[in-house]
Protein backbone atom coordinates (compact mmCIF):
# COMPACT_ATOMS: atom_id res chain seq x y z
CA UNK A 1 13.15 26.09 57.23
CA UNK A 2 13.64 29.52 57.08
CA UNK A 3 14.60 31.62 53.84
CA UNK A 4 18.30 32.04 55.27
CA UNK A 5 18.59 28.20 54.93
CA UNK A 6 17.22 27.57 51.74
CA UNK A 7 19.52 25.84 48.76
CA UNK A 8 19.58 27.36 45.31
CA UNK A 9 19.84 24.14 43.14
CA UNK A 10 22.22 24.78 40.08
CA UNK A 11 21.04 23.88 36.45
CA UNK A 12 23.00 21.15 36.52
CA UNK A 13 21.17 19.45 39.56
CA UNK A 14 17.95 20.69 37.83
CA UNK A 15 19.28 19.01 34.90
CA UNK A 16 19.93 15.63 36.30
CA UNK A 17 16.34 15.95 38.03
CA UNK A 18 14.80 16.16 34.67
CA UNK A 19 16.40 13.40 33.36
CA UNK A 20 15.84 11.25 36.50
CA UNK A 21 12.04 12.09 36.45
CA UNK A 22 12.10 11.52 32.51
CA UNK A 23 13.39 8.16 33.20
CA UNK A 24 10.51 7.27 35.30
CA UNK A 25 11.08 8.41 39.02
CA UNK A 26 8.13 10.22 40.98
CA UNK A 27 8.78 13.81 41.88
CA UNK A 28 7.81 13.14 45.48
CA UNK A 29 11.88 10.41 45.77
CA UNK A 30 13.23 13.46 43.43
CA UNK A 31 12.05 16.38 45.61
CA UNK A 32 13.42 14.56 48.18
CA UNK A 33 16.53 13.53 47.57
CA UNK A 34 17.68 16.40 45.89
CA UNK A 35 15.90 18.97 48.69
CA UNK A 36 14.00 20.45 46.60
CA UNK A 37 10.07 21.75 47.21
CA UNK A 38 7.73 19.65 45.15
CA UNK A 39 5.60 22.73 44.32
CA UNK A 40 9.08 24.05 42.48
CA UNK A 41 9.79 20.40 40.96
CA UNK A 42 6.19 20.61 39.22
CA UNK A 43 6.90 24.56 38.22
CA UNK A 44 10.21 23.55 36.42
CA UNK A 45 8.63 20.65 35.17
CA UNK A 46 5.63 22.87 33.36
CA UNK A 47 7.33 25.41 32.31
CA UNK A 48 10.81 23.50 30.66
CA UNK A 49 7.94 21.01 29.43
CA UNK A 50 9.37 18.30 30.79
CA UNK A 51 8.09 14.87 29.26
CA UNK A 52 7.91 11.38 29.96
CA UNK A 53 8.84 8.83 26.91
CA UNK A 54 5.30 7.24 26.28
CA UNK A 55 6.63 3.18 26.95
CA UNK A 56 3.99 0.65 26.24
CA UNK A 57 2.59 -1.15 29.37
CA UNK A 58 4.66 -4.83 29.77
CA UNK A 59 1.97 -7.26 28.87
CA UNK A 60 1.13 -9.19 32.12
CA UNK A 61 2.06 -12.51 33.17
CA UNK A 62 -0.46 -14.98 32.85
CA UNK A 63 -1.83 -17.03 35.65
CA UNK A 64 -0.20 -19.86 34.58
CA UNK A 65 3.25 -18.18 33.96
CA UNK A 66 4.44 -17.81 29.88
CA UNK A 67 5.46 -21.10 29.23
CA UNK A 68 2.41 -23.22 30.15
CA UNK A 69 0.62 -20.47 28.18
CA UNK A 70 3.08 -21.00 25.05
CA UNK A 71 2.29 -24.44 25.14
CA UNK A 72 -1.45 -23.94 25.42
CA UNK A 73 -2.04 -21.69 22.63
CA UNK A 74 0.40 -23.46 20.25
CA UNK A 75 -1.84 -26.42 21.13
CA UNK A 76 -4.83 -24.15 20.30
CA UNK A 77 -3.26 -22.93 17.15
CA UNK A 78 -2.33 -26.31 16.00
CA UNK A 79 -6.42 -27.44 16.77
CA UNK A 80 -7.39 -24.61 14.68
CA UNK A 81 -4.91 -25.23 11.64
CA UNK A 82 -5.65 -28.50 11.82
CA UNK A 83 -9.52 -27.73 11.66
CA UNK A 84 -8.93 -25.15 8.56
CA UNK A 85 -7.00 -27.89 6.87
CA UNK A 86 -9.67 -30.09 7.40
CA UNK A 87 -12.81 -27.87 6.10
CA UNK A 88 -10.14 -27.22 2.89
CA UNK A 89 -9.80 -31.26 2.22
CA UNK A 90 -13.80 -30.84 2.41
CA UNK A 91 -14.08 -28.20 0.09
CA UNK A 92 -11.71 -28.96 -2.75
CA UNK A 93 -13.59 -32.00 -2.73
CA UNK A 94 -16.68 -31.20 -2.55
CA UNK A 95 -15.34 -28.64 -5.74
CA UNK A 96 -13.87 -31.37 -7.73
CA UNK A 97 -16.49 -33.86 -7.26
CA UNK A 98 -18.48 -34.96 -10.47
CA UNK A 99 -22.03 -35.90 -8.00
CA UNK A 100 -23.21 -33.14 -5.86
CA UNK A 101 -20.64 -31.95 -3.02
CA UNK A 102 -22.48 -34.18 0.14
CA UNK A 103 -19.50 -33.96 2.25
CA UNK A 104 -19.32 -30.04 2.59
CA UNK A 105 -19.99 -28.39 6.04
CA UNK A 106 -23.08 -26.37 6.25
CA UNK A 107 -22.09 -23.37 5.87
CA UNK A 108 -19.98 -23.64 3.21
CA UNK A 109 -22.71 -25.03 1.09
CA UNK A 110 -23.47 -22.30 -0.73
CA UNK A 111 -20.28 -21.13 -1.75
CA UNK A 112 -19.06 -24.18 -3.39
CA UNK A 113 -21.92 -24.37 -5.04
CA UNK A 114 -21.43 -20.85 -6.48
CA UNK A 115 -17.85 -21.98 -7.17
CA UNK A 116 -19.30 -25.33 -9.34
CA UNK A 117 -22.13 -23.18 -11.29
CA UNK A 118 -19.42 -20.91 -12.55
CA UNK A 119 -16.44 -23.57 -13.29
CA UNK A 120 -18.21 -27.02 -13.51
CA UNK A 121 -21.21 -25.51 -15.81
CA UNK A 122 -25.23 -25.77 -15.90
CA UNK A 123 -25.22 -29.06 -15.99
CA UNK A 124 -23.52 -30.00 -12.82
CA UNK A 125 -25.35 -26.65 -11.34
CA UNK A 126 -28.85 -28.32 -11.94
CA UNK A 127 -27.83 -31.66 -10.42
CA UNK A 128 -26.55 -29.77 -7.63
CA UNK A 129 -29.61 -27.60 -7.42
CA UNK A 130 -31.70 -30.97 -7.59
CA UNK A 131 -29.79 -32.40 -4.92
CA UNK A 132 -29.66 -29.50 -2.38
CA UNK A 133 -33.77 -29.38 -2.12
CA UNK A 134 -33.96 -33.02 -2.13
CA UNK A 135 -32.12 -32.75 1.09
CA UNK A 136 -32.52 -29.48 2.45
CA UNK A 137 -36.07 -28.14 0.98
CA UNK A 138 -35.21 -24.51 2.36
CA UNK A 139 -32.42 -24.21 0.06
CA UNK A 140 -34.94 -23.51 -2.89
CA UNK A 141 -34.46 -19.99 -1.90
CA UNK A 142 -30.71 -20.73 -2.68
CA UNK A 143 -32.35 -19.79 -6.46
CA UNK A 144 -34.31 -17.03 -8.03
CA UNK A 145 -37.52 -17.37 -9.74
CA UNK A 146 -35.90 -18.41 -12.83
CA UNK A 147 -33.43 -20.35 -11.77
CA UNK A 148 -30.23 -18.68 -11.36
CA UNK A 149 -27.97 -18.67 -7.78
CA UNK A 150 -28.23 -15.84 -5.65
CA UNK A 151 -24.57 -14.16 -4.58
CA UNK A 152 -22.79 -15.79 -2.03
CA UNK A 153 -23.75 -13.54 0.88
CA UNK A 154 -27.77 -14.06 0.04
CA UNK A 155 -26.67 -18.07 0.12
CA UNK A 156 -24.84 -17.36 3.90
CA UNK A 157 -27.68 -15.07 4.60
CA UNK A 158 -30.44 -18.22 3.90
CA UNK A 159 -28.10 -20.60 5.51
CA UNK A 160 -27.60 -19.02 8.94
CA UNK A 161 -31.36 -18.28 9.40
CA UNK A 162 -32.72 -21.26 7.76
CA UNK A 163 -30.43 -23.16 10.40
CA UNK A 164 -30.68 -20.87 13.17
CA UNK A 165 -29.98 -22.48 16.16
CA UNK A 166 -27.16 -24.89 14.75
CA UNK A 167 -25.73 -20.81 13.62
CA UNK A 168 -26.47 -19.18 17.03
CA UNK A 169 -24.44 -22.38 18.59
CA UNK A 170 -21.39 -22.33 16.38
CA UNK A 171 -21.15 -18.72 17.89
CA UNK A 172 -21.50 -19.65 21.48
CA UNK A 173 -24.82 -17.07 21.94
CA UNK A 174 -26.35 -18.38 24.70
CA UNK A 175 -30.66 -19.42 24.53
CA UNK A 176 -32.38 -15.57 24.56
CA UNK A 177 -29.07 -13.48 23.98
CA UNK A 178 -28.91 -11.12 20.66
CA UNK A 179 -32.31 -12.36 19.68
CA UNK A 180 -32.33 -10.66 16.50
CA UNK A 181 -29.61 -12.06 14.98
CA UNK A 182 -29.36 -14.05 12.44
């Protein structure tokens, strides 16, 4: 094409560009369509600062299509709130109970413990303490030399490395990964 036989685009088609390639449409369909060079389409473009609405990317189907998904993850949150019920039942027990708390999970141990010392008293702290190293012999370091409970993150720390491998399990590590933890 010669320069006789180019077309002057008004503002108006410039106008309705923009707001076509605004909306989403390459400037290769625009350029195009409308006859227009695609060097002058990325000219107008930087220098009326054209801009694209940032949209958030559509999340993506899943394999399984959305409601086979639905139903999976409802049944997964329904295993886990039924879990967390479950490990509440233990510990409210294991709070209220006037002999040692035997029925709490591991590693929960050591903060109802903490919770009994402070509501329950000395008394039901020592036969706790009694209890615990009858059972678990590690869990003297639950207690400093003269007797008193450690905070409830030194009673988590003891737990997960006095019971290592049960910990490095519940977290799905696999045998030689992250060998420094706990």
């Amino acid at each position: 094409m010669d320069w006789t036989e180019q077309k002057i685009r008004s503002e108006d088609s410039w106008g309705e560009i923009r707001r076509c390639w605004e909306a989403g449409e390459t400037g290769a369909s625009l350029a195009r369509r409308y006859q227009v060079g695609l060097a002058n389409l990325w000219r107008r473009r930087a220098s009326e600062n054209w801009r694209r609405p940032v949209r958030p990317d559509p999340a993506p189907e899943p394999v399984e299509g959305w409601d086979r998904w639905g139903e999976r993850k409802r049944d997964e949150f329904e295993l886990a709130l039924a879990d967390a019920r479950g490990v509440a039942l233990a510990l409210i027990a294991g709070m209220q109970a006037e002999e040692p708390p035997e029925t709490v999970p591991l590693w929960h141990v050591g903060f109802v413990l903490a919770w009994r010392a402070e509501h329950l008293g000395p008394e039901a702290a020592a036969k706790d303490r009694a209890w615990l190293i009858g059972k678990a012999p590690w869990a003297a370091r639950f207690w400093d030399d003269v007797g008193r409970l450690w905070d409830g993150e030194h009673l988590d720390w003891v737990t997960a490395r006095e019971n290592r491998d049960a910990w490095r399990e519940t977290l799905g590590l696999p045998e030689g990964a992250a060998k420094h933890l706990p």
